[in-house]
PDB file of N, CA and C in Angstrom:
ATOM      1  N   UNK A   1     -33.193 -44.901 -82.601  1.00  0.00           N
ATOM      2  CA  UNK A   1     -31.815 -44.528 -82.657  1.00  0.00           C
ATOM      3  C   UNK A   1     -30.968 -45.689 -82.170  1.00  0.00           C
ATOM      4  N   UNK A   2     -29.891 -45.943 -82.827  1.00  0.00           N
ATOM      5  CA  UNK A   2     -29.045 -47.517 -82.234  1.00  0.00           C
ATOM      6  C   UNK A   2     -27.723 -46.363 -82.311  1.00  0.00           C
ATOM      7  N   UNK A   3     -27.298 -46.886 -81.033  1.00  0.00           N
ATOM      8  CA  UNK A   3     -25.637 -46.749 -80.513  1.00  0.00           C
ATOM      9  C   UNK A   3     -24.802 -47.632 -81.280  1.00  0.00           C
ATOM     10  N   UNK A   4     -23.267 -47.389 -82.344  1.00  0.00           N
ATOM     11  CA  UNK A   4     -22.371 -47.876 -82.402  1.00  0.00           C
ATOM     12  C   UNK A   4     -21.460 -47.996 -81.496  1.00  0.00           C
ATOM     13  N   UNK A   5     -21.740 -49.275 -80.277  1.00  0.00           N
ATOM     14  CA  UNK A   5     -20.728 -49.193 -79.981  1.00  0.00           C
ATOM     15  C   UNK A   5     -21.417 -49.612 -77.777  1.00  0.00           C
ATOM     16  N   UNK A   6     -20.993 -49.952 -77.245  1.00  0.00           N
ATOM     17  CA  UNK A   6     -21.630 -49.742 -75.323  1.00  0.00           C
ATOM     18  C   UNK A   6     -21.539 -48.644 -74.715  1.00  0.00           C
ATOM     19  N   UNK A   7     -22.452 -48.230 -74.611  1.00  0.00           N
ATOM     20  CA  UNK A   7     -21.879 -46.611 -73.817  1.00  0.00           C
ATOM     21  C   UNK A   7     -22.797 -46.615 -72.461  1.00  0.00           C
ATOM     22  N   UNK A   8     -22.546 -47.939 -71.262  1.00  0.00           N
ATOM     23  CA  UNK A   8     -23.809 -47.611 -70.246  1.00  0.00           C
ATOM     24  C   UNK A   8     -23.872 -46.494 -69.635  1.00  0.00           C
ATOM     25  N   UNK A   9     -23.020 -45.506 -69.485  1.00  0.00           N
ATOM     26  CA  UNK A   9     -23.237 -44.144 -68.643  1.00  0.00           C
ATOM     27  C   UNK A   9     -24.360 -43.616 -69.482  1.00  0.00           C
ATOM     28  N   UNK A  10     -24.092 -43.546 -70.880  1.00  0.00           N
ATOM     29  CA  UNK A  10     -24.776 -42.729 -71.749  1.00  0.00           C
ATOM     30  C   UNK A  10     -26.774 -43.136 -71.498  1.00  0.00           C
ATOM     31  N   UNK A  11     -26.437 -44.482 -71.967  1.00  0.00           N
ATOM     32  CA  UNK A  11     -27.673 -45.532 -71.796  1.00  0.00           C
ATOM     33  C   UNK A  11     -28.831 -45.060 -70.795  1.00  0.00           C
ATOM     34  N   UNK A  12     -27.932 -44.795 -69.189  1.00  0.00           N
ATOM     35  CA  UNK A  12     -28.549 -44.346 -68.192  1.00  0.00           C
ATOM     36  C   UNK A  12     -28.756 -43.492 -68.016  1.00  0.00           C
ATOM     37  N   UNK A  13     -28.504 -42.284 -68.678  1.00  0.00           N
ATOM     38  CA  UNK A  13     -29.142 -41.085 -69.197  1.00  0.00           C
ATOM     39  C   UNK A  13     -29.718 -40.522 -69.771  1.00  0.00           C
ATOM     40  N   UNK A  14     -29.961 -41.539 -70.800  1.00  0.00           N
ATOM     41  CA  UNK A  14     -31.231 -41.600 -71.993  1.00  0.00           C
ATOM     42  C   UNK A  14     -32.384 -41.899 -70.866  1.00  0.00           C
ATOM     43  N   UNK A  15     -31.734 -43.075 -70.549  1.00  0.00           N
ATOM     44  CA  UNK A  15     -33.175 -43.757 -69.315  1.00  0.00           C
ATOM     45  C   UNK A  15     -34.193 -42.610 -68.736  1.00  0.00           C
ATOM     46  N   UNK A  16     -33.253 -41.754 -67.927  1.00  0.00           N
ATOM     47  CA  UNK A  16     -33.337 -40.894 -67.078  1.00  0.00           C
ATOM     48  C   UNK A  16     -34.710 -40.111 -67.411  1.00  0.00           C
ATOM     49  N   UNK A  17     -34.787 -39.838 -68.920  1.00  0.00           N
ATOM     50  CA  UNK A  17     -35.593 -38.395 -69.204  1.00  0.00           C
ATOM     51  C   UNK A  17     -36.982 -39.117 -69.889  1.00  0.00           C
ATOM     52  N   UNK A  18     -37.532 -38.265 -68.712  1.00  0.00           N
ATOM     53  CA  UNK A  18     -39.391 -38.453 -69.256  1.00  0.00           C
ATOM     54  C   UNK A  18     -40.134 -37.380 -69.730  1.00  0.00           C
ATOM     55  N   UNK A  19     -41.450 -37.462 -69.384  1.00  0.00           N
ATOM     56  CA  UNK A  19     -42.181 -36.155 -70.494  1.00  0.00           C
ATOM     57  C   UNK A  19     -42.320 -35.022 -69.302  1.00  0.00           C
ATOM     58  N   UNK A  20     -41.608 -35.256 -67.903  1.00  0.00           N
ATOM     59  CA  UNK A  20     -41.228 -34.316 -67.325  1.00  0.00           C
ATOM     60  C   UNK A  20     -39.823 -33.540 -66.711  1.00  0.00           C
ATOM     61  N   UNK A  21     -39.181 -34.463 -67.852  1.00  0.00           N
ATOM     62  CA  UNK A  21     -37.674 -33.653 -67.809  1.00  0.00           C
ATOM     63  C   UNK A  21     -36.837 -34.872 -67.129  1.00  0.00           C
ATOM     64  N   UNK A  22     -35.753 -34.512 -66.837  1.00  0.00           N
ATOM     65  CA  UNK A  22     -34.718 -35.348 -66.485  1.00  0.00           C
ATOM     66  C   UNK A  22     -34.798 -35.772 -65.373  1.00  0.00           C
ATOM     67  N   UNK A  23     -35.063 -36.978 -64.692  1.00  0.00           N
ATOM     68  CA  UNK A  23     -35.408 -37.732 -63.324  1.00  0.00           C
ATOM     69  C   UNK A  23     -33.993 -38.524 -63.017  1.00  0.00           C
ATOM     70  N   UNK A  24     -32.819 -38.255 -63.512  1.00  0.00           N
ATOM     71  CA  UNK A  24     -31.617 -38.797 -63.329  1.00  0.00           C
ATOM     72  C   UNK A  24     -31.288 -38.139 -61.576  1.00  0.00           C
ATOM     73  N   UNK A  25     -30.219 -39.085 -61.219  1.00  0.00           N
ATOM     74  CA  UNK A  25     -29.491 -38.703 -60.435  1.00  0.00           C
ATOM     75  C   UNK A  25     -28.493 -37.387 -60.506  1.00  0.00           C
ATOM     76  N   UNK A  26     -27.760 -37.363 -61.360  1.00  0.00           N
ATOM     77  CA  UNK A  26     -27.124 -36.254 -61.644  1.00  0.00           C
ATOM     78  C   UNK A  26     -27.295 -35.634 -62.967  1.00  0.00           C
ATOM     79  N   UNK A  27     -26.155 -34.977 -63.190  1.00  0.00           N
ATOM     80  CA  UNK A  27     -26.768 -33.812 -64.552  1.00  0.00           C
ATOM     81  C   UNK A  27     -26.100 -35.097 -65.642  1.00  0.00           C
ATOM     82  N   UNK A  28     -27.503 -34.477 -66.936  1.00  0.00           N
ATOM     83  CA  UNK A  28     -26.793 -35.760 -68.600  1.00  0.00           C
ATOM     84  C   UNK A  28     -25.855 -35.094 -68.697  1.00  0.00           C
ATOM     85  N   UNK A  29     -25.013 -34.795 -68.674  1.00  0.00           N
ATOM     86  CA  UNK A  29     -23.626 -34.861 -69.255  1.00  0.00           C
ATOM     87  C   UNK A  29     -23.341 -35.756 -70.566  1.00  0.00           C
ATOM     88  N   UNK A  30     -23.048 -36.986 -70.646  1.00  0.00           N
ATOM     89  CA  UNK A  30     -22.737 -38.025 -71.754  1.00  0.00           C
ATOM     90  C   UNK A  30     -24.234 -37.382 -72.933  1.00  0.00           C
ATOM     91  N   UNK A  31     -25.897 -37.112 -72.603  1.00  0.00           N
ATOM     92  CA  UNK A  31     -26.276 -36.898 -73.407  1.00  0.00           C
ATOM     93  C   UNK A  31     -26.740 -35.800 -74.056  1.00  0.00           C
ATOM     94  N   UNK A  32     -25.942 -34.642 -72.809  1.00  0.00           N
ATOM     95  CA  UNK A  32     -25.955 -33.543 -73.560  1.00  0.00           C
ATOM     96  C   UNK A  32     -25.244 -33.478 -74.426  1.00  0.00           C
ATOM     97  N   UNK A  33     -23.807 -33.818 -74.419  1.00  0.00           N
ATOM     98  CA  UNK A  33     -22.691 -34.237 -75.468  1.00  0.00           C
ATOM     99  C   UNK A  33     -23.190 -34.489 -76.545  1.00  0.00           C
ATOM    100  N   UNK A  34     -23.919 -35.741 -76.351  1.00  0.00           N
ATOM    101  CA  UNK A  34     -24.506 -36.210 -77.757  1.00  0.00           C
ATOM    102  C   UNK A  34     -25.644 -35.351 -78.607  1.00  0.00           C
ATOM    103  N   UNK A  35     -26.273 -34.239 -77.818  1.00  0.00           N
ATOM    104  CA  UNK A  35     -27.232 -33.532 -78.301  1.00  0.00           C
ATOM    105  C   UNK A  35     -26.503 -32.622 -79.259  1.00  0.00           C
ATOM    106  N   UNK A  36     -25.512 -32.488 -78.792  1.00  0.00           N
ATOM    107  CA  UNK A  36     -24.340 -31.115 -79.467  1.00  0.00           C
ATOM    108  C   UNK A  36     -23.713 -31.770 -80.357  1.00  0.00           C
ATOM    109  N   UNK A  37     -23.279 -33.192 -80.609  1.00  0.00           N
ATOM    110  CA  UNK A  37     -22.916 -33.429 -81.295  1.00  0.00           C
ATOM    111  C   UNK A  37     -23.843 -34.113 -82.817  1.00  0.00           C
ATOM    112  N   UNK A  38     -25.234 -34.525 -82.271  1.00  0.00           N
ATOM    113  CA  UNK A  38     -25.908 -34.566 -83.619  1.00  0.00           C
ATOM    114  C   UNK A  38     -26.216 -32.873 -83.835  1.00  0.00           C
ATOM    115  N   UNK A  39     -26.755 -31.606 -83.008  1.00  0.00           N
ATOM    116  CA  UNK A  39     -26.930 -30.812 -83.817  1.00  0.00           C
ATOM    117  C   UNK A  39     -25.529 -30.357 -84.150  1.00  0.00           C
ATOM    118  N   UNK A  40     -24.540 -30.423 -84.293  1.00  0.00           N
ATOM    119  CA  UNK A  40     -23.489 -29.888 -85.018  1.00  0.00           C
ATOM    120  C   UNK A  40     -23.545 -30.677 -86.296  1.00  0.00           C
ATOM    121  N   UNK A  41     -23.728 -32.080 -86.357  1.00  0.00           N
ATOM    122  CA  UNK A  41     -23.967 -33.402 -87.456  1.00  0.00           C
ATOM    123  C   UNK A  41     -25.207 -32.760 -88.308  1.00  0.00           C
ATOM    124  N   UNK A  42     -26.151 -32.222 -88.161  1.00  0.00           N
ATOM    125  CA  UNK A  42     -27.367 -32.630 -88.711  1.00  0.00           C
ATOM    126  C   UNK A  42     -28.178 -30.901 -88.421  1.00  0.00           C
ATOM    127  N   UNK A  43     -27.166 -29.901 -88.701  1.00  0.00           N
ATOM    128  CA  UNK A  43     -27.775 -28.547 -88.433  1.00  0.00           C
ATOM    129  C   UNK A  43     -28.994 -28.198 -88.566  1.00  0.00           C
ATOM    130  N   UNK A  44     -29.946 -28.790 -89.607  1.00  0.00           N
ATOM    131  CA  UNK A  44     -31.169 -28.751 -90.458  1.00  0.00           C
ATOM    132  C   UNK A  44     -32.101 -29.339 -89.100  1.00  0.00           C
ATOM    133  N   UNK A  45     -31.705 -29.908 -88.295  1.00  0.00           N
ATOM    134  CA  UNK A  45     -32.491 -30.392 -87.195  1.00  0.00           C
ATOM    135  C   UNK A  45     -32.614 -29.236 -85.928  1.00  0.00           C
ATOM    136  N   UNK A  46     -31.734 -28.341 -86.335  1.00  0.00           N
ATOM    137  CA  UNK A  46     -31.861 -27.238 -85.094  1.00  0.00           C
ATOM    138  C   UNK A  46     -32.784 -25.882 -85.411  1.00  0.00           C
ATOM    139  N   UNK A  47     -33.471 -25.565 -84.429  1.00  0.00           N
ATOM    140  CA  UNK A  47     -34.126 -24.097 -84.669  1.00  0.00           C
ATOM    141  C   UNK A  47     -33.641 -23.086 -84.609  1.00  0.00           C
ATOM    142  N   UNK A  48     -33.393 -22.079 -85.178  1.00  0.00           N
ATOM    143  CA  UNK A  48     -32.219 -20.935 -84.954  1.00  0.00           C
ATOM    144  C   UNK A  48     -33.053 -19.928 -84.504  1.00  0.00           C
ATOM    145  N   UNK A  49     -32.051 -19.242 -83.644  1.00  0.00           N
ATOM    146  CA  UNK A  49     -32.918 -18.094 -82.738  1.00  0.00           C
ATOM    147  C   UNK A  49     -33.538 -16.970 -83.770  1.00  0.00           C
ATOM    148  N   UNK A  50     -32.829 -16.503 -85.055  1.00  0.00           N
ATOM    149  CA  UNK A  50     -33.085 -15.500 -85.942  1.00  0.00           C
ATOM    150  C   UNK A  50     -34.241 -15.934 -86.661  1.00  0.00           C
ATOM    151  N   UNK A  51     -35.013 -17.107 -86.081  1.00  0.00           N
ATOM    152  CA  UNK A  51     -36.168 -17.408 -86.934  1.00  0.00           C
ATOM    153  C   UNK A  51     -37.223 -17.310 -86.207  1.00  0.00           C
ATOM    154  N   UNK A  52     -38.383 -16.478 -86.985  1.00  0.00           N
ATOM    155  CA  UNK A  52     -39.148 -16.362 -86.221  1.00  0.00           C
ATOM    156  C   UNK A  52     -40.345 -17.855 -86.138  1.00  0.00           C
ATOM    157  N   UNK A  53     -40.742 -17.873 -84.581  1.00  0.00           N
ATOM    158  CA  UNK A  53     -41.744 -19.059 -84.389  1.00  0.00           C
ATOM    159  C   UNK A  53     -43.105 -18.906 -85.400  1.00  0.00           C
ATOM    160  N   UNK A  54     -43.096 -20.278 -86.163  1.00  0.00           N
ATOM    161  CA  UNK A  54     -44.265 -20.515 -87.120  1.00  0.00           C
ATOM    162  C   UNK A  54     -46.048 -20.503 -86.288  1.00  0.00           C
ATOM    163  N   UNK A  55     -46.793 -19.688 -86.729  1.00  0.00           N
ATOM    164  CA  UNK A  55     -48.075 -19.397 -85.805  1.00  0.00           C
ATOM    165  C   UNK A  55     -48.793 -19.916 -86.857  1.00  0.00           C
ATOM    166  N   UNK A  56     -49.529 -20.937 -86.360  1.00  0.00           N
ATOM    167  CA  UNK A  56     -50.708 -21.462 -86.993  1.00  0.00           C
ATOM    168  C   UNK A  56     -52.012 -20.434 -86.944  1.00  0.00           C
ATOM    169  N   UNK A  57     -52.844 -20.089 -87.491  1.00  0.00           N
ATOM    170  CA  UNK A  57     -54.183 -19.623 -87.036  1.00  0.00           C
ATOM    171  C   UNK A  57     -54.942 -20.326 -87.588  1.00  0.00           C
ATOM    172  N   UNK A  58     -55.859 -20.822 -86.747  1.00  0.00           N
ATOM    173  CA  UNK A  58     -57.287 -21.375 -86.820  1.00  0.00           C
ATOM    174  C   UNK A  58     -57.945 -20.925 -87.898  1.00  0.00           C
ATOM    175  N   UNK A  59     -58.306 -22.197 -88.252  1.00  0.00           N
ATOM    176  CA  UNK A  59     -59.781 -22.090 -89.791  1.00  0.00           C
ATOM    177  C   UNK A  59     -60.761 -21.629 -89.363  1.00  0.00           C
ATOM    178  N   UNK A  60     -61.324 -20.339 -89.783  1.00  0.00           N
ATOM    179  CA  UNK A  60     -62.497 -20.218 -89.207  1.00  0.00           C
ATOM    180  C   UNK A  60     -63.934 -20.454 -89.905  1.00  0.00           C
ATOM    181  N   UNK A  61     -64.435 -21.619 -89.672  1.00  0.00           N
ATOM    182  CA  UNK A  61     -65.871 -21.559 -90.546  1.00  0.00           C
ATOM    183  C   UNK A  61     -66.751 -21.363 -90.495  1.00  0.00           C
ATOM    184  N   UNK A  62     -67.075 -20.764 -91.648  1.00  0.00           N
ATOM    185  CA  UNK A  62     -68.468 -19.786 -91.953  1.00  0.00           C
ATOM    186  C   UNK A  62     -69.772 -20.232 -92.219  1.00  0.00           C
ATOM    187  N   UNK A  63     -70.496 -20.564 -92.008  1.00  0.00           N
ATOM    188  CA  UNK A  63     -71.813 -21.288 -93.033  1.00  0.00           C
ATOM    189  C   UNK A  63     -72.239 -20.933 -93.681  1.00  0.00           C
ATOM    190  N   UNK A  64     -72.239 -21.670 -94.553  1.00  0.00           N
ATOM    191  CA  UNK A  64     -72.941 -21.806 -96.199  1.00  0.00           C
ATOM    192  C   UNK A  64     -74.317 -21.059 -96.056  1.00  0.00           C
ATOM    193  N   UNK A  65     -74.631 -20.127 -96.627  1.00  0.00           N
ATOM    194  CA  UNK A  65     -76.168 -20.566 -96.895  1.00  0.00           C
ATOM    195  C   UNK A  65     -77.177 -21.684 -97.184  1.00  0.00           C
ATOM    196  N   UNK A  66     -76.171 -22.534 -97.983  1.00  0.00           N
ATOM    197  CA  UNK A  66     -76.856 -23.848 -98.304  1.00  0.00           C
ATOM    198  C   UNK A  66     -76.593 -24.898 -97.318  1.00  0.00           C
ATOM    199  N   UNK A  67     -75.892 -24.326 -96.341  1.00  0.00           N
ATOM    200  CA  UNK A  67     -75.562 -25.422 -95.553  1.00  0.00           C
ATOM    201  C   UNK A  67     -76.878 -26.067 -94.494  1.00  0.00           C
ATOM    202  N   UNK A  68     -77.021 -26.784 -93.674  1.00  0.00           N
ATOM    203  CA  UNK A  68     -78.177 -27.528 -92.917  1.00  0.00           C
ATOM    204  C   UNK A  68     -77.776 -27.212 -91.494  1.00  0.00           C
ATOM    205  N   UNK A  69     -76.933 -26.742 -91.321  1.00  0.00           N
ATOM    206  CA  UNK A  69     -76.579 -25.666 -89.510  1.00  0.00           C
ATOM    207  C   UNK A  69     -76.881 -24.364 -90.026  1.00  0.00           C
ATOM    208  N   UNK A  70     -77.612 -23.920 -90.621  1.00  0.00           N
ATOM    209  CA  UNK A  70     -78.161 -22.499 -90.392  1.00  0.00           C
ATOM    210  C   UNK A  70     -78.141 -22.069 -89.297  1.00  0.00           C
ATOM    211  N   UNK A  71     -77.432 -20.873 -88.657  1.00  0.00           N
ATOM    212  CA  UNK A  71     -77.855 -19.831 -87.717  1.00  0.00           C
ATOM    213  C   UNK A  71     -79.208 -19.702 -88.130  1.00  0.00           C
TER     214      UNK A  71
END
């Protein structure tokens, strides 16, 4: 993602967030903004609550008779 434009408050709030959440000093503000403003930009990127969550289920495999792992 490239910024049009210097935004260091913003910058340092990107910084902030790791794969355990936000380690900033104070609250993102500048990148919550920006979160609201690409999903308002780019709706197709948001999950809507009226949808229900996609459930994968597991392949379950069977063996062949002809197969060479016979039970």
């Amino acid at each position: 993602m490239r910024l049009a434009g210097y935004f260091p408050e913003l910058e340092d709030e990107l910084y902030g967030f790791t794969t355990n959440g936000f380690m900033g000093d104070h609250s993102p503000n500048h990148a919550d903004a920006m979160m609201w403003g690409i999903s308002d930009l780019f709706p197709e990127l948001c999950k809507h609550s009226d949808e229900k969550p996609l459930v994968v289920q597991p392949q379950i495999r069977r063996p062949s008779p002809n197969s060479w792992m016979r039970a």
